[in-house]
Protein backbone atom coordinates (compact mmCIF):
# COMPACT_ATOMS: atom_id res chain seq x y z
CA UNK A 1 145.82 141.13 103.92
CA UNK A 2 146.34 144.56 103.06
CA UNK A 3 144.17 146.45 101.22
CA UNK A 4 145.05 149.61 98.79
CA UNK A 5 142.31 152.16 98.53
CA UNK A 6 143.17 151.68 94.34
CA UNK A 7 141.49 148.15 94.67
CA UNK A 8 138.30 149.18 96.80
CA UNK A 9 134.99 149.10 94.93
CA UNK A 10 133.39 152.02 94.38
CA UNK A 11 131.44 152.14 97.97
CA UNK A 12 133.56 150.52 99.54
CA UNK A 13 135.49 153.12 102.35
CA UNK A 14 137.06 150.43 104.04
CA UNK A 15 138.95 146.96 104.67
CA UNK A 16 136.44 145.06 106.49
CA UNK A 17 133.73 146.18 103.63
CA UNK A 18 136.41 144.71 101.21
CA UNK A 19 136.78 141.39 102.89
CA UNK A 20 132.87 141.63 103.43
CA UNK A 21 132.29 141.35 100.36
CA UNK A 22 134.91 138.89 98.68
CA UNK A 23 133.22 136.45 101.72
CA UNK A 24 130.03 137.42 100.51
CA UNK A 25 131.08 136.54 96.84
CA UNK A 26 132.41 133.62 97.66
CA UNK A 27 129.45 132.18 99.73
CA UNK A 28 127.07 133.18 96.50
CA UNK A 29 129.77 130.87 94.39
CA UNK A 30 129.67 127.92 96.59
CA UNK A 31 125.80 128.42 96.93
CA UNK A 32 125.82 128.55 93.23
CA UNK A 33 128.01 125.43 92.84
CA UNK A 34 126.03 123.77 95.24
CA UNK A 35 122.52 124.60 93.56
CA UNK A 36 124.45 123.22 90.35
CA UNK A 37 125.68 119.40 92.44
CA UNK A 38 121.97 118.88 93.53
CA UNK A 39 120.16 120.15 90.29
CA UNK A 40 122.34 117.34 88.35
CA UNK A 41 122.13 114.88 91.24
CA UNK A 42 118.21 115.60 90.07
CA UNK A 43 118.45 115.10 86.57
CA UNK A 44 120.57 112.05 87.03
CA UNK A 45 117.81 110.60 89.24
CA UNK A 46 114.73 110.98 86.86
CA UNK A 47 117.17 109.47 84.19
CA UNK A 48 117.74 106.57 86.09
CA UNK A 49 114.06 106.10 87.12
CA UNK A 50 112.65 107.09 83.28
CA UNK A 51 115.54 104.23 82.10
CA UNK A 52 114.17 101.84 84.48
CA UNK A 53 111.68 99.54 82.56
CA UNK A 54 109.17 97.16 83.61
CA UNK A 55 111.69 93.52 82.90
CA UNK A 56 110.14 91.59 80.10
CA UNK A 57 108.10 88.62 81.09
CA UNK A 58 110.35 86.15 79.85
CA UNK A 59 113.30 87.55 82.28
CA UNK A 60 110.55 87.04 84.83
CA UNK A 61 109.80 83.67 84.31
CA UNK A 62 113.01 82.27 83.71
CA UNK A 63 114.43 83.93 86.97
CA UNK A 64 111.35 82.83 88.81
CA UNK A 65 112.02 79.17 87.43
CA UNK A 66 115.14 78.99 88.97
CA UNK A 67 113.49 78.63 92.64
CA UNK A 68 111.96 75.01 90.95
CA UNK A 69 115.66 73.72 89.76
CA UNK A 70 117.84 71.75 91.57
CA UNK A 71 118.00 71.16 96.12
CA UNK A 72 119.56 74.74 95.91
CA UNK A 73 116.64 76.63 94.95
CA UNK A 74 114.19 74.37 96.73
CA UNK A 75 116.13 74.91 100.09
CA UNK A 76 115.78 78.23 99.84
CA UNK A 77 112.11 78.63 98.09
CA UNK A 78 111.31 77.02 101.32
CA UNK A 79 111.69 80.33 103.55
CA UNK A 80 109.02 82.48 101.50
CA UNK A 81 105.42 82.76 101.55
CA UNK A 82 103.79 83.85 98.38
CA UNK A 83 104.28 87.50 98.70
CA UNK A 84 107.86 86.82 99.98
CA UNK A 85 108.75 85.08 96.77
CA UNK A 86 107.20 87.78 94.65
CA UNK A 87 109.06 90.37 96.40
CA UNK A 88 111.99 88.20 95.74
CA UNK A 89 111.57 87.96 92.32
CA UNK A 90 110.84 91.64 90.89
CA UNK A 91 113.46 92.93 93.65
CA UNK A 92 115.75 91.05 91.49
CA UNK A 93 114.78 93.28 88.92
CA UNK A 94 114.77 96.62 91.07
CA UNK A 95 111.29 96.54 91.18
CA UNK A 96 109.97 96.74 94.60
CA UNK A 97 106.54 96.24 95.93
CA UNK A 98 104.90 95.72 98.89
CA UNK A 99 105.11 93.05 101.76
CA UNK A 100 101.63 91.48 101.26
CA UNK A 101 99.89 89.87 98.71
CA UNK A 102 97.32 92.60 99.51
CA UNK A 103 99.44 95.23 99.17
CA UNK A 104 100.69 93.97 95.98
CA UNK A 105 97.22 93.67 94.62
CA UNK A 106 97.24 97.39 95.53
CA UNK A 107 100.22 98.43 93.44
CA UNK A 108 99.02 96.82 90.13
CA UNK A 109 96.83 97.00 87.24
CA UNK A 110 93.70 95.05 86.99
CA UNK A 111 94.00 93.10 84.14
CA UNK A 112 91.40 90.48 82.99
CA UNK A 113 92.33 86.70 82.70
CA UNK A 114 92.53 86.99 78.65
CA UNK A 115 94.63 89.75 79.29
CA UNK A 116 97.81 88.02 81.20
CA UNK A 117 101.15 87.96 79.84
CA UNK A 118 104.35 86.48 81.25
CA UNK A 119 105.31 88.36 84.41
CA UNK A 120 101.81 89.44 85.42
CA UNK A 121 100.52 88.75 88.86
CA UNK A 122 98.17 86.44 89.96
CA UNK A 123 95.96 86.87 93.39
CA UNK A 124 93.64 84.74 95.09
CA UNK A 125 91.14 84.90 98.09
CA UNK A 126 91.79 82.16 100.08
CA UNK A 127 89.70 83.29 103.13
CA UNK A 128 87.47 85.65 103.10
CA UNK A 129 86.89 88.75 100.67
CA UNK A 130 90.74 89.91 101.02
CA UNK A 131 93.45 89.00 99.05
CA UNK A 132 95.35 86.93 100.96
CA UNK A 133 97.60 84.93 98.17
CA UNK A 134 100.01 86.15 94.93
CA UNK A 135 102.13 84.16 92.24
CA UNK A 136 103.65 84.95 88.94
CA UNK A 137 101.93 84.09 86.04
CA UNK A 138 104.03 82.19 83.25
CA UNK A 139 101.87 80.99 80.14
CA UNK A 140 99.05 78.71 79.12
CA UNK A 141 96.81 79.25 82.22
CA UNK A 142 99.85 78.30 85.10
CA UNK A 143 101.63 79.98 87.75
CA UNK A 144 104.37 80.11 89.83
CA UNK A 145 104.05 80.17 93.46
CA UNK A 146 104.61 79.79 96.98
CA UNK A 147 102.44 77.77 98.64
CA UNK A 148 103.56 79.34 102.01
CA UNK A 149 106.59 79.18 104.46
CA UNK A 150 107.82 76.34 104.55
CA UNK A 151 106.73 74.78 101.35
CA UNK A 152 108.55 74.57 98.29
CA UNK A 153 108.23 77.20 95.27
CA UNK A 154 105.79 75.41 92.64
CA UNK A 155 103.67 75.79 89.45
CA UNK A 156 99.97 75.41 89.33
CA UNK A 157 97.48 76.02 87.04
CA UNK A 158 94.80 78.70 86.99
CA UNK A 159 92.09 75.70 85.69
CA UNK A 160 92.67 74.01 88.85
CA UNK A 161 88.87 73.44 90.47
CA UNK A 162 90.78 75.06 93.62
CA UNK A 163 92.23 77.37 92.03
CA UNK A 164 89.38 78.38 90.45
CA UNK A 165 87.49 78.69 93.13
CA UNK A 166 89.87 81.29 94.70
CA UNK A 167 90.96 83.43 91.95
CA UNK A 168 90.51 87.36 92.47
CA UNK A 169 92.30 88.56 89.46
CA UNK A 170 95.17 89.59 87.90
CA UNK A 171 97.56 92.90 87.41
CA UNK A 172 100.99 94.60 86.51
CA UNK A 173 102.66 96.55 88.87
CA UNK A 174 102.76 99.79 88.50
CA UNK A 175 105.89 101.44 89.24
């Protein structure tokens, strides 16, 4: 490209500082544009996470249900243990949490037992002083759960002498 001294920038003496420059311009563009494609690519992000909201606890319990309905769902409520079927149920909803019932326990709100609503979790200390059990609270005192691998998805109730006996608390994830 040829270059008439008419179109050189005032300290610009020759060619190369010409082209110099337009490449230099055009790299501060692009670096522009791209500081532009990642601030929205931001934005759109922290949209998407403030629009996110906790699913209500009916849509909890009525997907949760499903793993109780029909040789379907029992077939394959049989391959989780409780924290599995947990996982299971808020991933449905895009909420994830942890792999153990421990870790779960972690991730929520203590809440006390007057203070459960559909959707809550439920934990339980079934050896020891960890928390080594999770369901899904649905109403009026019972729960949905997986008794463990291999065993199909069931309600309980939190009056239960056993249950009773092994209840640590409850919580909502926080997310």
């Amino acid at each position: 490209m040829l270059v008439n001294s008419a179109y050189l920038l005032p300290g610009m003496k020759t060619r190369k500082t010409f082209i110099l420059k337009q490449r230099l311009g055009l790299i501060g563009a692009l670096a522009a544009l791209l500081g532009l494609v990642i601030a929205n690519s931001i934005f759109l992000a922290l949209k998407n996470k403030q629009s996110l909201q906790y699913p209500g606890g009916d849509e909890i319990e009525k997907y949760a249900l499903l793993f109780l309905q029909g040789e379907k769902f029992e077939r394959r409520g049989k391959y989780y243990d409780c924290s599995g079927f947990t996982r299971e149920v808020f991933g449905h909803f895009k909420i994830h949490i942890a792999r153990s019932a421990a870790g779960q326990h972690e991730q929520t709100n203590n809440l006390s037992a007057d203070d459960l609503k559909k959707g809550n979790l439920v934990f339980f200390r079934m050896k020891g002083d960890n928390i080594s059990h999770v369901g899904i609270y649905l109403k009026s005192n019972m729960f949905i759960h997986s008794p463990g691998r291999g065993k199909i998805v069931r309600t309980d109730s939190l009056t239960n002498t056993y249950w009773m006996k092994h209840y640590a608390g409850g919580g909502r994830i926080n997310f």
